[in-house]
PDB file of N, CA and C in Angstrom:
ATOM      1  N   UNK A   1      18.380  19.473   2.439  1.00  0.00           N
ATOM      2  CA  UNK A   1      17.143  19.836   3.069  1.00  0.00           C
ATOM      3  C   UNK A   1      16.070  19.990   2.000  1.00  0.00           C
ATOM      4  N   UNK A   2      15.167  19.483   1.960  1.00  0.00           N
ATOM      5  CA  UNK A   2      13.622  19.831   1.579  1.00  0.00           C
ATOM      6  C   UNK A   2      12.625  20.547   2.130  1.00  0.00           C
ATOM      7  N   UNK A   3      11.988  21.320   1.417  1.00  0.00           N
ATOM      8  CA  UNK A   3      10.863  21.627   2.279  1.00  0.00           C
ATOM      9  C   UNK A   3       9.664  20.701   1.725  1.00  0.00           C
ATOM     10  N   UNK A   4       8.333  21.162   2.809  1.00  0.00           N
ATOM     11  CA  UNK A   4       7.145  19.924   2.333  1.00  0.00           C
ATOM     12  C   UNK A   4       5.737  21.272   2.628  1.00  0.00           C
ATOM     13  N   UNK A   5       4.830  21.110   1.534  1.00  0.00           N
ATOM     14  CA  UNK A   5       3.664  22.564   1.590  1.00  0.00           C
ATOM     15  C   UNK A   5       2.613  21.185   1.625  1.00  0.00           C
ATOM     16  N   UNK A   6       1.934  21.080   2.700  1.00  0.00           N
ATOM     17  CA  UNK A   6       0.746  20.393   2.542  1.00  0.00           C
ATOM     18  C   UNK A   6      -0.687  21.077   2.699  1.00  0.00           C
ATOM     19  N   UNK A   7      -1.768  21.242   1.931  1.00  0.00           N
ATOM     20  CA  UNK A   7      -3.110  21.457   1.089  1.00  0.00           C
ATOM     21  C   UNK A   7      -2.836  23.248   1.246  1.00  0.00           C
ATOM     22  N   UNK A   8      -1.797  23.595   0.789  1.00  0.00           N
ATOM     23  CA  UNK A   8      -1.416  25.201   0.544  1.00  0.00           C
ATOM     24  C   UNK A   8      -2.153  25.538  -0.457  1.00  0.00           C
ATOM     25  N   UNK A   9      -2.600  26.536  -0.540  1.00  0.00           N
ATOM     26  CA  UNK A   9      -3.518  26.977  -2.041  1.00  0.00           C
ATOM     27  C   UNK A   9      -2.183  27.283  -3.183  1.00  0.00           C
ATOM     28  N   UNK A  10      -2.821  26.554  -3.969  1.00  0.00           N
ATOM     29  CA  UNK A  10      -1.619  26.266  -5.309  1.00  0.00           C
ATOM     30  C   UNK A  10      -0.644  27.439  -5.720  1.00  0.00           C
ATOM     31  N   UNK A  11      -1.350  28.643  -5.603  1.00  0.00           N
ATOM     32  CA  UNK A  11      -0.401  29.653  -6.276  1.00  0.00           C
ATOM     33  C   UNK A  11       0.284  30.344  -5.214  1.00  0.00           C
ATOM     34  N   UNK A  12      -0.011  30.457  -3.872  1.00  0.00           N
ATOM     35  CA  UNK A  12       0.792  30.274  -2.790  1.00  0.00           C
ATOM     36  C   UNK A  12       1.916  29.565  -2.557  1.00  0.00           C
ATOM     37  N   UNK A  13       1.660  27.935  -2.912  1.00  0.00           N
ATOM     38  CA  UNK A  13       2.602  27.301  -3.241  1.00  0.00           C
ATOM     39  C   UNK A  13       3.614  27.838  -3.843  1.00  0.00           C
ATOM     40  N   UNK A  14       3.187  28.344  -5.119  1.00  0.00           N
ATOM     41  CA  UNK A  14       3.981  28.762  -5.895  1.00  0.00           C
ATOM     42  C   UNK A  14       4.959  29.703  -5.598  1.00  0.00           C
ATOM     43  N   UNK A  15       4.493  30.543  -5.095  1.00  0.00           N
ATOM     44  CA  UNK A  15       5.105  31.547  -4.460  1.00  0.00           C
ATOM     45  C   UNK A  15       6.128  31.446  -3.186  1.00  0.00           C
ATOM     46  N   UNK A  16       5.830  30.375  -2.553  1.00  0.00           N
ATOM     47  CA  UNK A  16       7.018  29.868  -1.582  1.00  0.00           C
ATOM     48  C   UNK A  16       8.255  29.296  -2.402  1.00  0.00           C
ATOM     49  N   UNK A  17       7.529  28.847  -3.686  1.00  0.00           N
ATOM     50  CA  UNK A  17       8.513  27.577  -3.849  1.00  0.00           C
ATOM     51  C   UNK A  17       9.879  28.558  -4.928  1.00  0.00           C
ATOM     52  N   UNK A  18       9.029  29.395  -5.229  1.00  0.00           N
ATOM     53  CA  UNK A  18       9.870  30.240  -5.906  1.00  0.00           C
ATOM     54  C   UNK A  18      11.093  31.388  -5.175  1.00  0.00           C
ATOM     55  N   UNK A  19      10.118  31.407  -3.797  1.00  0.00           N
ATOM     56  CA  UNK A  19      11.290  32.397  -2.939  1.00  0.00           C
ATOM     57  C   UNK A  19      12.431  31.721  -2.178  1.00  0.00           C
ATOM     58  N   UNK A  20      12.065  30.452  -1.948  1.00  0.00           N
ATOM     59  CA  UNK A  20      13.332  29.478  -1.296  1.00  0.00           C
ATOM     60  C   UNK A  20      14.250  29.002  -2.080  1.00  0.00           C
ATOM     61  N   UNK A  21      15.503  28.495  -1.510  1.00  0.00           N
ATOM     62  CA  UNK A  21      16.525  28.166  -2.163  1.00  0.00           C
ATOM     63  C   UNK A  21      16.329  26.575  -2.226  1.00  0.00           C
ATOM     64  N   UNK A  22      15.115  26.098  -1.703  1.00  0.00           N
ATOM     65  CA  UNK A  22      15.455  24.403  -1.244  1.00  0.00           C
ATOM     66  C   UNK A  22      14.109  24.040  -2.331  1.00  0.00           C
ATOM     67  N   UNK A  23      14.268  22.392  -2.669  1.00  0.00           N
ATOM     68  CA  UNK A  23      13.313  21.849  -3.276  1.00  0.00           C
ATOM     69  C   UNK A  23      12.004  21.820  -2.243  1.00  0.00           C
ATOM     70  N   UNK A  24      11.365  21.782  -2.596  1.00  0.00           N
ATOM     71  CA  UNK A  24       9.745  22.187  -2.240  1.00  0.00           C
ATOM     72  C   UNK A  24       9.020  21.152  -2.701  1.00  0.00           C
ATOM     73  N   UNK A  25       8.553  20.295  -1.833  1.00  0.00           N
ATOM     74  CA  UNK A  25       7.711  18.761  -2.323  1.00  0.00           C
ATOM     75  C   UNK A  25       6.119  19.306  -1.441  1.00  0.00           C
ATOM     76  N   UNK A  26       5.290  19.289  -3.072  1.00  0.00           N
ATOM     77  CA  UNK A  26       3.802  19.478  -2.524  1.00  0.00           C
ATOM     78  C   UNK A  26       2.963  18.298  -2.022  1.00  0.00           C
ATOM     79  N   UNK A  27       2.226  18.375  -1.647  1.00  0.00           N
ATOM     80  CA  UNK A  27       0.757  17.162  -0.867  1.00  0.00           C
ATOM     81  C   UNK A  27      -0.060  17.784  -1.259  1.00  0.00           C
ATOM     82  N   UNK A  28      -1.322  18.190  -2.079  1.00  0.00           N
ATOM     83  CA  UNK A  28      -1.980  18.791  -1.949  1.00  0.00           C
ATOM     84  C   UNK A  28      -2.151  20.152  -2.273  1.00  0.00           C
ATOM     85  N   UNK A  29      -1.049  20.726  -2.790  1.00  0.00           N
ATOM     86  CA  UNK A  29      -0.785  22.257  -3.070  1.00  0.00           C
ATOM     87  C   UNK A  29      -0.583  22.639  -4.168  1.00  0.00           C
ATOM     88  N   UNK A  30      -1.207  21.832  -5.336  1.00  0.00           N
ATOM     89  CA  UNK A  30      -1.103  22.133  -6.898  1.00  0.00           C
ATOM     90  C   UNK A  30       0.521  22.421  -7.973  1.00  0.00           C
ATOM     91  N   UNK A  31       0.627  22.320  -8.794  1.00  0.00           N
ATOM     92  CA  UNK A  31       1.576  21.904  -9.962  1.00  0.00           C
ATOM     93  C   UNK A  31       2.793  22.750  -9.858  1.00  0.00           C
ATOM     94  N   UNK A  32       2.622  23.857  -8.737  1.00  0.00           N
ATOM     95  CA  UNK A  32       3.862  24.731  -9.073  1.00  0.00           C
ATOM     96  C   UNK A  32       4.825  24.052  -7.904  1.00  0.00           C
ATOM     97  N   UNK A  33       4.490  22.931  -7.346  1.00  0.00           N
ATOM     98  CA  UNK A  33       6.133  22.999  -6.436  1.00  0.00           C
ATOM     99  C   UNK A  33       7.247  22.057  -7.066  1.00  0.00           C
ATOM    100  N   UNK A  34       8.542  21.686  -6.463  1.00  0.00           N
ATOM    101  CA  UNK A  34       8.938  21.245  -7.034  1.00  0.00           C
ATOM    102  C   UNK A  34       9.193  19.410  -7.491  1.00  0.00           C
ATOM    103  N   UNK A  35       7.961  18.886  -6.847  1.00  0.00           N
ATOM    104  CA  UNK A  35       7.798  17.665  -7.228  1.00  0.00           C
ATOM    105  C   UNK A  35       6.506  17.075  -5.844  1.00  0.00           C
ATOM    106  N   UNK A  36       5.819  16.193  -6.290  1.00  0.00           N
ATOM    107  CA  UNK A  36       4.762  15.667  -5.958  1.00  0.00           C
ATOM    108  C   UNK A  36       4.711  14.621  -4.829  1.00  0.00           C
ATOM    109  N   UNK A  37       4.045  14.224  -3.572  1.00  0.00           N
ATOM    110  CA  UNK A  37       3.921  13.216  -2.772  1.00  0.00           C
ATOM    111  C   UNK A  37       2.467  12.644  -2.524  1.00  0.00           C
ATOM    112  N   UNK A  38       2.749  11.169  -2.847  1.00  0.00           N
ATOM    113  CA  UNK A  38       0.941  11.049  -2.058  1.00  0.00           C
ATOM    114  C   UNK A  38       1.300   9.937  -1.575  1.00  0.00           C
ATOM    115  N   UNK A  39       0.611   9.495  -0.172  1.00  0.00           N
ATOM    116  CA  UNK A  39       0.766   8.422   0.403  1.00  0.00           C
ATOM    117  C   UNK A  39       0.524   7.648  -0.601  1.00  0.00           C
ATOM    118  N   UNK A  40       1.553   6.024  -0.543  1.00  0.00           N
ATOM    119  CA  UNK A  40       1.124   5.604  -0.933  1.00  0.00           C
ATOM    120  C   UNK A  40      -0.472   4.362  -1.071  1.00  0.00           C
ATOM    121  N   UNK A  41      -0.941   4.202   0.381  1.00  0.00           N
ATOM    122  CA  UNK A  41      -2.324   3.589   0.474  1.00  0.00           C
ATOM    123  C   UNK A  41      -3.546   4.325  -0.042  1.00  0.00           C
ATOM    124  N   UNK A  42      -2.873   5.839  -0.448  1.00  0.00           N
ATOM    125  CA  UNK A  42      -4.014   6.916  -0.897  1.00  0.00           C
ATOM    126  C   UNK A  42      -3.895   6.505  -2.229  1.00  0.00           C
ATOM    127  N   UNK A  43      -3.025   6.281  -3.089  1.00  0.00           N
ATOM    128  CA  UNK A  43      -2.508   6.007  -3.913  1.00  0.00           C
ATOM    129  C   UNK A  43      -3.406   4.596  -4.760  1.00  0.00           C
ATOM    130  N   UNK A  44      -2.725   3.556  -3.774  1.00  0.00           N
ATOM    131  CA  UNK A  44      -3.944   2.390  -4.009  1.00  0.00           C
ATOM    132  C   UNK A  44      -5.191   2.402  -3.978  1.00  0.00           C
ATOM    133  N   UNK A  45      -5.354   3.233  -3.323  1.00  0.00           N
ATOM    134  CA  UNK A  45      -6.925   3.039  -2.563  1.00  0.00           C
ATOM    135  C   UNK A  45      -7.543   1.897  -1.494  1.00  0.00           C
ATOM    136  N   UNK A  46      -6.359   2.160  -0.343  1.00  0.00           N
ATOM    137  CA  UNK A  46      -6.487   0.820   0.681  1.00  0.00           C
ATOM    138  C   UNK A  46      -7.431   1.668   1.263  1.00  0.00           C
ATOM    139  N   UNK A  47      -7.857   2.996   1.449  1.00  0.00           N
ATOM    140  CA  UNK A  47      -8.285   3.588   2.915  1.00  0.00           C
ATOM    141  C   UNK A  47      -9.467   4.104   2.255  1.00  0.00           C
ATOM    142  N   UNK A  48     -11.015   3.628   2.327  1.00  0.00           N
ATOM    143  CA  UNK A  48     -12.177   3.878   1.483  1.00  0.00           C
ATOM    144  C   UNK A  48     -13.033   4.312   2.614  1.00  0.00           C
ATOM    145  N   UNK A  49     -12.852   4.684   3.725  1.00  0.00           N
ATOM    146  CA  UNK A  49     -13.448   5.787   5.086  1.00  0.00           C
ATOM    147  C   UNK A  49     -13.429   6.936   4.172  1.00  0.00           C
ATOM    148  N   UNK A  50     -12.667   7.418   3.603  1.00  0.00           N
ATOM    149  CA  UNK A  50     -12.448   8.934   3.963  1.00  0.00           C
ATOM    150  C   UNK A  50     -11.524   9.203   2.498  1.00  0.00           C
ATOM    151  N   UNK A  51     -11.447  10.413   1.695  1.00  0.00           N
ATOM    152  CA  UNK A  51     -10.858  11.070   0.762  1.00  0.00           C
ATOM    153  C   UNK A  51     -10.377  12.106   0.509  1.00  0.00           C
ATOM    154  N   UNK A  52      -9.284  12.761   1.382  1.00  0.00           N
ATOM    155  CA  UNK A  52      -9.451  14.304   1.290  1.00  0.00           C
ATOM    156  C   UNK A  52      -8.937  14.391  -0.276  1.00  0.00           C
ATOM    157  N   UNK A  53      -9.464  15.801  -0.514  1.00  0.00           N
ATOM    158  CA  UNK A  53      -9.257  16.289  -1.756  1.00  0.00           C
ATOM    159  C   UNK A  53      -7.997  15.991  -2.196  1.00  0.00           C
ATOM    160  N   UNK A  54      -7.179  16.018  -1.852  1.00  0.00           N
ATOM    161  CA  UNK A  54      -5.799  16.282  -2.424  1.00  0.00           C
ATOM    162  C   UNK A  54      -5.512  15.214  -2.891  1.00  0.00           C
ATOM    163  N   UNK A  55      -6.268  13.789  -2.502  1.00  0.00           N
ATOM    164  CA  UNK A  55      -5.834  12.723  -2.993  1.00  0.00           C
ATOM    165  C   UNK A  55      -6.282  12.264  -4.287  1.00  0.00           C
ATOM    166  N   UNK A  56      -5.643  11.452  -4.894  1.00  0.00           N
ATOM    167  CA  UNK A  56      -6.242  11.173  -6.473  1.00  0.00           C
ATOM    168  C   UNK A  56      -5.834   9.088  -6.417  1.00  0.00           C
ATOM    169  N   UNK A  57      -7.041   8.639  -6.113  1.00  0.00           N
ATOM    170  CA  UNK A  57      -6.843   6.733  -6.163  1.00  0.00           C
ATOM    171  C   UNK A  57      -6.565   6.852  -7.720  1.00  0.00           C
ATOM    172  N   UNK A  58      -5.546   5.548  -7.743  1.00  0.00           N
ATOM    173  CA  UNK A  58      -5.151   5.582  -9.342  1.00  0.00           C
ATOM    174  C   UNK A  58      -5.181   3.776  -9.318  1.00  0.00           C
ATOM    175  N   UNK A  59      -5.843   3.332  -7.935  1.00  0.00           N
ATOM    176  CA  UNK A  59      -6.246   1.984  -7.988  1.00  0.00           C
ATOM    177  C   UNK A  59      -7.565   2.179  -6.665  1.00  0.00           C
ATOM    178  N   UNK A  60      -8.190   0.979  -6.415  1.00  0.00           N
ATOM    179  CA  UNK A  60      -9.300   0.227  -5.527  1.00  0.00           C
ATOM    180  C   UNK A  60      -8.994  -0.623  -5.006  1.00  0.00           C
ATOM    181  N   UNK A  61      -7.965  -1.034  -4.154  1.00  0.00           N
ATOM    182  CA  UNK A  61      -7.659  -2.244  -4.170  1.00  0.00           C
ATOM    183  C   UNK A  61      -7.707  -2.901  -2.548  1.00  0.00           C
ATOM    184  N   UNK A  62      -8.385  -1.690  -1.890  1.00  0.00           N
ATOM    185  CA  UNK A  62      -8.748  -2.123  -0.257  1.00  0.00           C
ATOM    186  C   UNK A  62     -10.183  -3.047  -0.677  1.00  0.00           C
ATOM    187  N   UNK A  63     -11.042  -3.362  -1.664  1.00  0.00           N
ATOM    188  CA  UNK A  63     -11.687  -4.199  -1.979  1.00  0.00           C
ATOM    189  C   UNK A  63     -11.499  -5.449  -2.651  1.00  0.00           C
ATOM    190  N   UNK A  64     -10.203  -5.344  -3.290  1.00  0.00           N
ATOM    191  CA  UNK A  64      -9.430  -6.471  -3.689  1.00  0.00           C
ATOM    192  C   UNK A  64      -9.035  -7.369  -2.245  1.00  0.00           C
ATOM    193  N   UNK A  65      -8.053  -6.729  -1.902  1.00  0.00           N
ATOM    194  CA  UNK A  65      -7.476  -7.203  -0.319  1.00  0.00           C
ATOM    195  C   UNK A  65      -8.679  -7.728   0.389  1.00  0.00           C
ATOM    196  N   UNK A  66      -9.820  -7.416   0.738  1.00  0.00           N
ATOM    197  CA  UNK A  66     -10.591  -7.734   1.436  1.00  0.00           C
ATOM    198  C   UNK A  66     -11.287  -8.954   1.195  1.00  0.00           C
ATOM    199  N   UNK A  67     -11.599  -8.774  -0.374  1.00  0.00           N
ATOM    200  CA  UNK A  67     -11.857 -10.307  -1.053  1.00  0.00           C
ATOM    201  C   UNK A  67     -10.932 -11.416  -0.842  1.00  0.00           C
ATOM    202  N   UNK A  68      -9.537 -11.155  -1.378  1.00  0.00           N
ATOM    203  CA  UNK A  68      -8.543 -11.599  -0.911  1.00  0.00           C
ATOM    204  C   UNK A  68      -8.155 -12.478   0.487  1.00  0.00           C
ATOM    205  N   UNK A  69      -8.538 -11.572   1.464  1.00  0.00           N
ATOM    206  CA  UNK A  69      -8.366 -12.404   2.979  1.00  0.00           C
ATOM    207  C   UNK A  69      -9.675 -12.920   3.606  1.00  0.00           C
ATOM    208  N   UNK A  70     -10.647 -12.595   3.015  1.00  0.00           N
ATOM    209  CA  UNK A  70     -11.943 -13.051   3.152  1.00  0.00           C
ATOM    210  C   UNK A  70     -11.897 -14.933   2.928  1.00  0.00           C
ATOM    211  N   UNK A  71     -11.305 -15.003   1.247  1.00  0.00           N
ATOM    212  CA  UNK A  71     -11.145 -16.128   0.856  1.00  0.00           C
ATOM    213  C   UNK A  71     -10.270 -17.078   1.134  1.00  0.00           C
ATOM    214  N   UNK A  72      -8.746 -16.406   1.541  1.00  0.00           N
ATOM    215  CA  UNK A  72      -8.010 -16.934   2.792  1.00  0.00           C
ATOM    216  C   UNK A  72      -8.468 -18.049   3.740  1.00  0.00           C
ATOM    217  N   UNK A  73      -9.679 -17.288   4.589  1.00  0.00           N
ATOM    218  CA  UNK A  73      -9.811 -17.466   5.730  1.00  0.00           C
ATOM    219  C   UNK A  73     -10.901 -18.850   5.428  1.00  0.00           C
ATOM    220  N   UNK A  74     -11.707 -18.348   4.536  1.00  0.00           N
ATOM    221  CA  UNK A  74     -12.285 -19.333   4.421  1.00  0.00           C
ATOM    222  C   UNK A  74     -11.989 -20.849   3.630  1.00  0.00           C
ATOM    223  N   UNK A  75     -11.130 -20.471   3.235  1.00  0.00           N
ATOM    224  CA  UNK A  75      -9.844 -22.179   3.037  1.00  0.00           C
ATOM    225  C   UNK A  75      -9.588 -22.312   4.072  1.00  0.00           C
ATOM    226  N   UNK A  76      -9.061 -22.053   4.975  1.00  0.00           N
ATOM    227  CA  UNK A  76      -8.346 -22.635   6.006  1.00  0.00           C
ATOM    228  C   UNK A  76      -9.585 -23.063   7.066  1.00  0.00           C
ATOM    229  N   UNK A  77     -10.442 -22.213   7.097  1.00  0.00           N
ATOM    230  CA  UNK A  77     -11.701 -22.481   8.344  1.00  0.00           C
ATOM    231  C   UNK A  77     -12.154 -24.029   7.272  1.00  0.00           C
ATOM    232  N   UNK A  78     -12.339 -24.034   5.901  1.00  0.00           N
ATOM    233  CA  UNK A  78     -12.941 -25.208   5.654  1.00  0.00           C
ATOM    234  C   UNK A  78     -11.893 -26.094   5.722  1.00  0.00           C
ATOM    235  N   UNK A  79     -10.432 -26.127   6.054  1.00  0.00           N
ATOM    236  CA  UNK A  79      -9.578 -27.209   5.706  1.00  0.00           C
ATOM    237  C   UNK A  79      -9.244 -27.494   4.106  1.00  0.00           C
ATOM    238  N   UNK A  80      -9.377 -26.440   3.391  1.00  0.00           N
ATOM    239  CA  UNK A  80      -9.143 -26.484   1.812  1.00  0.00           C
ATOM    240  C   UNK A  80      -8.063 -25.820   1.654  1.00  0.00           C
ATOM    241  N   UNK A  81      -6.767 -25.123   2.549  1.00  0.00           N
ATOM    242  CA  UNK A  81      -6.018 -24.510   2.217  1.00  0.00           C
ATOM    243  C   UNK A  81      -5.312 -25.073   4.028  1.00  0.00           C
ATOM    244  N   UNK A  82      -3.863 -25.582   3.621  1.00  0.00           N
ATOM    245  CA  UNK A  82      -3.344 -25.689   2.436  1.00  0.00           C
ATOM    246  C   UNK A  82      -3.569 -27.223   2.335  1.00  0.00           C
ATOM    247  N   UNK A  83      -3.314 -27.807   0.749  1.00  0.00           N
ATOM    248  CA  UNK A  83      -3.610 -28.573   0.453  1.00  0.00           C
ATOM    249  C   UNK A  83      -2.436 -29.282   0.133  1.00  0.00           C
ATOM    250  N   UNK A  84      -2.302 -30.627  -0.360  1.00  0.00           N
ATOM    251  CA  UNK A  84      -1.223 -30.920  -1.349  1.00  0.00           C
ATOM    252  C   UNK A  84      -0.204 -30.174  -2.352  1.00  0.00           C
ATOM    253  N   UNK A  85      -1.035 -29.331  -3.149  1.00  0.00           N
ATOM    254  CA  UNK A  85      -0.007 -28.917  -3.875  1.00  0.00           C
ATOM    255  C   UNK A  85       0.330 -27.377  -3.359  1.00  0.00           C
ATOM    256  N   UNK A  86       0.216 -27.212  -2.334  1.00  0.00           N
ATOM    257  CA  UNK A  86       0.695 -25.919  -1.441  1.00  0.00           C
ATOM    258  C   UNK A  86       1.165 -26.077  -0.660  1.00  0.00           C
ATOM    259  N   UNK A  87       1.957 -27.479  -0.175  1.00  0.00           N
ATOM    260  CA  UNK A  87       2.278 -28.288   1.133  1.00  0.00           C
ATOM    261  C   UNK A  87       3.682 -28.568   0.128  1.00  0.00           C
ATOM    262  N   UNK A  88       4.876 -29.269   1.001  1.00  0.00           N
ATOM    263  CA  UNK A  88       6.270 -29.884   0.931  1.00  0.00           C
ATOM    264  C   UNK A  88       6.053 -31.412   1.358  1.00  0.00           C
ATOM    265  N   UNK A  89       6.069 -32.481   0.772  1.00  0.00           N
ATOM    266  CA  UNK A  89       5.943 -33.863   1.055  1.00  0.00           C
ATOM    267  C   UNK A  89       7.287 -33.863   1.303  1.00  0.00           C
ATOM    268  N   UNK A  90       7.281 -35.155   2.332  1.00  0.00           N
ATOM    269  CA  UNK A  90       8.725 -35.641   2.948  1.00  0.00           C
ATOM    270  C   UNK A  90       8.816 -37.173   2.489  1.00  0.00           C
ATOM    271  N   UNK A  91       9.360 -37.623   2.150  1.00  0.00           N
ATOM    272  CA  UNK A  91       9.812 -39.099   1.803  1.00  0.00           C
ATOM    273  C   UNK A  91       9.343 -39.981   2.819  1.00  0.00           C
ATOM    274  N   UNK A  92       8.544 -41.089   2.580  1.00  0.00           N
ATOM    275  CA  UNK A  92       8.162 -41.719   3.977  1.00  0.00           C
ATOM    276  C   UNK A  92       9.046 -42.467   4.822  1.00  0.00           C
ATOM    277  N   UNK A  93      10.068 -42.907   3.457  1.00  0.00           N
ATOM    278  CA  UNK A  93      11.041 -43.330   4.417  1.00  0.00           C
ATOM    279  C   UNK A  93      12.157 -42.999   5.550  1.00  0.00           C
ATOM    280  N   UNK A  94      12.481 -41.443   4.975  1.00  0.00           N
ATOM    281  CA  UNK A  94      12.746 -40.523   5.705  1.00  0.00           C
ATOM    282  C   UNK A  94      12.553 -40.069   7.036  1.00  0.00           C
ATOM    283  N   UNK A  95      10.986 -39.776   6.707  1.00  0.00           N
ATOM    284  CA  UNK A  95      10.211 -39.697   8.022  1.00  0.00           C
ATOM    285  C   UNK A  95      10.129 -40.513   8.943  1.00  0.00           C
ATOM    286  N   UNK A  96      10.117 -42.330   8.157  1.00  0.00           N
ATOM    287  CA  UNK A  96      10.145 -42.927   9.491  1.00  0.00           C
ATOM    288  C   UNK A  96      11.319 -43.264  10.335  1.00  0.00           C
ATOM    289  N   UNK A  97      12.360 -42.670   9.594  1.00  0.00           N
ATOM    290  CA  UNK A  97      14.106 -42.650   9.733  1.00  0.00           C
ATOM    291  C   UNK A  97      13.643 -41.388  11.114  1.00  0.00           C
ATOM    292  N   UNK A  98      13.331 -40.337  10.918  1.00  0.00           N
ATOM    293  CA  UNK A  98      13.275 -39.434  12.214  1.00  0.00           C
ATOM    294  C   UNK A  98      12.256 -39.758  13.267  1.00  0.00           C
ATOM    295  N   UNK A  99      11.467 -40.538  12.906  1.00  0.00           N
ATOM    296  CA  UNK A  99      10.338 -40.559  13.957  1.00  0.00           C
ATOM    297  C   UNK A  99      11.230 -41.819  15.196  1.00  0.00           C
ATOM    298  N   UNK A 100      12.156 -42.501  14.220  1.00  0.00           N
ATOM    299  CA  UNK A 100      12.819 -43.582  15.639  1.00  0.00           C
ATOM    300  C   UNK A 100      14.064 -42.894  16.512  1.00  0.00           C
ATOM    301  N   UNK A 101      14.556 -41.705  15.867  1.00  0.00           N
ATOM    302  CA  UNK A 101      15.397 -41.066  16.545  1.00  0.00           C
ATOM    303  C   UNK A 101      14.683 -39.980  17.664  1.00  0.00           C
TER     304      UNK A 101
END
């Protein structure tokens, strides 16, 4: 069993984590429990709405992603993706071996 203290005032924390017999995983509740959780999209920084305190981005990367599928989309809407060398060629002779069956 674990316990879990989410945005507990830190030395509170502390004070739970010290009277229980079980590991104590903080969110938000400062250095005294006994080991740390953060989502991980808080983590990346996929979710740029909103920041509660407790979180600490140690990346940006919901602006990466966005560039990312932005540019996606726009290969494929222009017909530039996929191309030849992102495609599997089939032998023509092959092919015309299945097209009579």
């Amino acid at each position: 069993m674990i316990g879990s203290l989410e945005c507990v005032p830190d030395r509170l924390a502390e004070l739970v984590t010290k009277e229980v017999s079980i590991p104590v995983v903080g969110m938000g509740s400062g250095p005294y429990t006994d080991g740390q959780a953060l989502n991980i999209y808080d983590i990346l920084g996929l979710f740029d709405r909103f920041t509660p305190r407790l979180v600490k981005k140690y990346a940006n990367l919901s602006e990466d992603i966005l560039r990312a599928l932005k540019q996606f989309k726009e290969a494929v809407d222009l017909g530039k993706f996929p191309d030849p060398d992102h495609s599997y060629p089939i032998n023509e002779e092959v092919l015309n071996q299945l097209k009579k069956k």
